[in-house]
C-alpha atoms as a PDB file:
ATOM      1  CA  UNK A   1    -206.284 100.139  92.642  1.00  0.00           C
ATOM      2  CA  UNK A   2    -207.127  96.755  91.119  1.00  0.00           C
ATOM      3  CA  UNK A   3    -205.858  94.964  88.045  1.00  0.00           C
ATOM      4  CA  UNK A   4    -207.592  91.626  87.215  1.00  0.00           C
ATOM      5  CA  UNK A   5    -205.734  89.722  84.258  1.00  0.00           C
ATOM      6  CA  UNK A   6    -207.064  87.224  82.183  1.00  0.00           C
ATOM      7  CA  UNK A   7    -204.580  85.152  79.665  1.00  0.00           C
ATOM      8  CA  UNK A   8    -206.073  83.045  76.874  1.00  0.00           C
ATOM      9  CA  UNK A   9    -203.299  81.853  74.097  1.00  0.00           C
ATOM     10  CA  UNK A  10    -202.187  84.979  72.134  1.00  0.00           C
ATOM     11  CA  UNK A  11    -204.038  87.760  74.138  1.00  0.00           C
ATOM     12  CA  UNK A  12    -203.162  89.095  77.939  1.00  0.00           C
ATOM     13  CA  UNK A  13    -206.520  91.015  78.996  1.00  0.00           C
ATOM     14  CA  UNK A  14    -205.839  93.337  82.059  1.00  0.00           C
ATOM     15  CA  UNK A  15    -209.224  94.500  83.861  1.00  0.00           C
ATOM     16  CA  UNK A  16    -208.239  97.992  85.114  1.00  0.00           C
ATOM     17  CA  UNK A  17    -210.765  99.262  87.943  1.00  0.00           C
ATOM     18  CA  UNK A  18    -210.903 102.306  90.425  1.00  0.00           C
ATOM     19  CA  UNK A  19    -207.953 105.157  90.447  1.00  0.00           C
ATOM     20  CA  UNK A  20    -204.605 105.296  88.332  1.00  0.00           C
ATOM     21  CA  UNK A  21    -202.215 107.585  90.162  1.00  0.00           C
ATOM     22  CA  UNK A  22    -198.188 106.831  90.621  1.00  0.00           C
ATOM     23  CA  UNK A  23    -198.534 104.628  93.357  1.00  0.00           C
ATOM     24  CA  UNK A  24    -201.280 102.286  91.473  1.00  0.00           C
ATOM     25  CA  UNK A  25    -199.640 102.221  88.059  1.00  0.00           C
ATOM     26  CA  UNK A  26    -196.347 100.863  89.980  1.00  0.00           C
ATOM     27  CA  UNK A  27    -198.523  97.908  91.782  1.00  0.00           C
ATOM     28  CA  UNK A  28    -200.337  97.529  87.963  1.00  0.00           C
ATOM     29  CA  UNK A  29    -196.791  97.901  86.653  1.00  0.00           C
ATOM     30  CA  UNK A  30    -195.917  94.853  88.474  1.00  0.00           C
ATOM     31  CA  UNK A  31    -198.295  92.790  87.634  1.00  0.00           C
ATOM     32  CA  UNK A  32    -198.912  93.086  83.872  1.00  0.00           C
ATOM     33  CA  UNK A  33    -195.187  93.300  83.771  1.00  0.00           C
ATOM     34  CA  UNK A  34    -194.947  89.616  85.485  1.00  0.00           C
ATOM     35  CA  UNK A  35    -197.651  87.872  83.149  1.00  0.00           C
ATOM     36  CA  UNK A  36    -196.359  89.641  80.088  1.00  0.00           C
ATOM     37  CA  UNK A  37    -192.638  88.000  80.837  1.00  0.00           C
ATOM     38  CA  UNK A  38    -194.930  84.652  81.847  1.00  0.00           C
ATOM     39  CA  UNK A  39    -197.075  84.348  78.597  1.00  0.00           C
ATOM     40  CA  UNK A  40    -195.343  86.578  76.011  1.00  0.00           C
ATOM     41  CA  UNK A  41    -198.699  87.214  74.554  1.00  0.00           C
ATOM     42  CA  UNK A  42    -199.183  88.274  70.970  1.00  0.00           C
ATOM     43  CA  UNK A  43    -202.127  90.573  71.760  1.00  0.00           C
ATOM     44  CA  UNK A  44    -202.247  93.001  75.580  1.00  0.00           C
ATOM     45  CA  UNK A  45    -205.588  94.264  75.873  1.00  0.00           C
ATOM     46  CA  UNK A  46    -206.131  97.273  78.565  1.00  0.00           C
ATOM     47  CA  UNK A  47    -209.966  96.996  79.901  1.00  0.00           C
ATOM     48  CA  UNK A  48    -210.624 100.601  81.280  1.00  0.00           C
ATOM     49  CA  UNK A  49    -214.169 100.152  81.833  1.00  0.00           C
ATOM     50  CA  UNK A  50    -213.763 100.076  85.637  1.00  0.00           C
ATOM     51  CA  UNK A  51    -211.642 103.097  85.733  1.00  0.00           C
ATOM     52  CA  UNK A  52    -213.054 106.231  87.765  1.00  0.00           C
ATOM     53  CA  UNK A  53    -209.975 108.418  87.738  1.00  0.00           C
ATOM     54  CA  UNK A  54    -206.589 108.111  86.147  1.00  0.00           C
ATOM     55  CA  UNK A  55    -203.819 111.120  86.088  1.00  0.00           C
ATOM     56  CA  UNK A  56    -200.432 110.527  83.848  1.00  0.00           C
ATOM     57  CA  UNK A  57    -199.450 107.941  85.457  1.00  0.00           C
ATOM     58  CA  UNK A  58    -202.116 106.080  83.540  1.00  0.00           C
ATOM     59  CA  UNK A  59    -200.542 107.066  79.887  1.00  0.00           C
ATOM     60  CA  UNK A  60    -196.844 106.299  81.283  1.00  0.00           C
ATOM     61  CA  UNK A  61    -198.361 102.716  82.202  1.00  0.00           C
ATOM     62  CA  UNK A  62    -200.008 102.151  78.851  1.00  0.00           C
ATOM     63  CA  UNK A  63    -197.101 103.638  76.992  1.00  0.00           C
ATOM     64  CA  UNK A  64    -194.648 101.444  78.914  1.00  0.00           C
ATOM     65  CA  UNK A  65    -196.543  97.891  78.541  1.00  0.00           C
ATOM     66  CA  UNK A  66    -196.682  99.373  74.829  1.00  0.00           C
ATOM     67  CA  UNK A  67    -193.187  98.924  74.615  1.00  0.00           C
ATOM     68  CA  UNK A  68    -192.200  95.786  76.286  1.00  0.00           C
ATOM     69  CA  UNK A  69    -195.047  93.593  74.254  1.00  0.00           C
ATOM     70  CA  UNK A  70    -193.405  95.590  70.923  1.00  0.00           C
ATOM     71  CA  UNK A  71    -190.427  94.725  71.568  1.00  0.00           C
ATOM     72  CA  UNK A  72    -191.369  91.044  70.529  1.00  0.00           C
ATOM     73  CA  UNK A  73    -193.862  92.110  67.776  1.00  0.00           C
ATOM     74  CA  UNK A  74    -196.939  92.016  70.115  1.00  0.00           C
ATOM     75  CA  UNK A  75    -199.654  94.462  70.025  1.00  0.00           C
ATOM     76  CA  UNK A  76    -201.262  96.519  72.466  1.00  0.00           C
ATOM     77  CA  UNK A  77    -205.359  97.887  72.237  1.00  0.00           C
ATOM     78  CA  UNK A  78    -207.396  99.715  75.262  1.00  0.00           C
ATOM     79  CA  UNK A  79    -211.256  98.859  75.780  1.00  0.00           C
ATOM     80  CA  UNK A  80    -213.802 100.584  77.193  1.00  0.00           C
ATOM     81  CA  UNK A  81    -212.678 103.883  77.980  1.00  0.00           C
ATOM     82  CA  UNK A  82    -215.051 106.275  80.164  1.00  0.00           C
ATOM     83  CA  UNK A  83    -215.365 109.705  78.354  1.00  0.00           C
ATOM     84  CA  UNK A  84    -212.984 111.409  80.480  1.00  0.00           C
ATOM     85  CA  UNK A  85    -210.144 108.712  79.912  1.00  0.00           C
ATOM     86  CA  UNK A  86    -211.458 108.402  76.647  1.00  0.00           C
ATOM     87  CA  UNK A  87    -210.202 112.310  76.401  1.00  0.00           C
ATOM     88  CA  UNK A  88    -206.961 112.173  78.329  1.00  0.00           C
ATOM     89  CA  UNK A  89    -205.917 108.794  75.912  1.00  0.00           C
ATOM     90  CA  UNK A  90    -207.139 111.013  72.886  1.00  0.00           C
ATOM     91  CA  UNK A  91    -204.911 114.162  74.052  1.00  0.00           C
ATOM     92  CA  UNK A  92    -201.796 111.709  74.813  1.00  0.00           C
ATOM     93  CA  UNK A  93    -202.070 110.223  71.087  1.00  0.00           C
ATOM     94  CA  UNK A  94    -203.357 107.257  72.285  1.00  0.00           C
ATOM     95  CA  UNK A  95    -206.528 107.624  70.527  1.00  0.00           C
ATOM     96  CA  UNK A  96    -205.088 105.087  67.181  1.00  0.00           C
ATOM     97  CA  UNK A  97    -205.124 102.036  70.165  1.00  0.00           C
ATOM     98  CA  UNK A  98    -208.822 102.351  71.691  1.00  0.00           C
ATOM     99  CA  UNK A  99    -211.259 100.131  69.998  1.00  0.00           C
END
């Protein structure tokens, strides 16, 4: 698991790399969760371009940060999906958030 986050004013980017299962979205969790209560960013960008695997533990990350940055009128996006997360983001209704 790795999460590399990068703030700059409004937007909170968060560089996800290798496997998403329950005990790597909690340590991910943790982090975004700190810088998003740090920053309050307008804009929280999920980078999966580094991501090899990623179960539902991955959606119930996304879905969570979703919340939090809503719940001060922020906005959430996800980047660089491989196919296969492309198609798991796609089947949870994520699909309207990858750019």
């Amino acid at each position: 698991m790795s999460v590399r986050l990068s703030n700059s004013g409004d937007t909170l980017i968060a560089f996800l790399s290798g496997e998403i299962d329950h005990h790597a979205a909690a340590e991910m969790r943790f982090f975004i969760d700190g810088e998003l209560e740090r920053s309050t960013p307008k804009i929280l960008i999920f980078d999966f371009s580094g991501v090899e695997f990623m179960d539902s533990s991955g959606i119930g990350l996304v879905l969570g940060r979703i919340r939090v940055i809503s719940g001060w009128g922020g906005k959430a996006a996800i980047e660089n999906p491989r196919p296969l997360i492309r198609k798991m983001l796609t089947l949870a209704g994520l699909e309207r958030l990858i750019r």
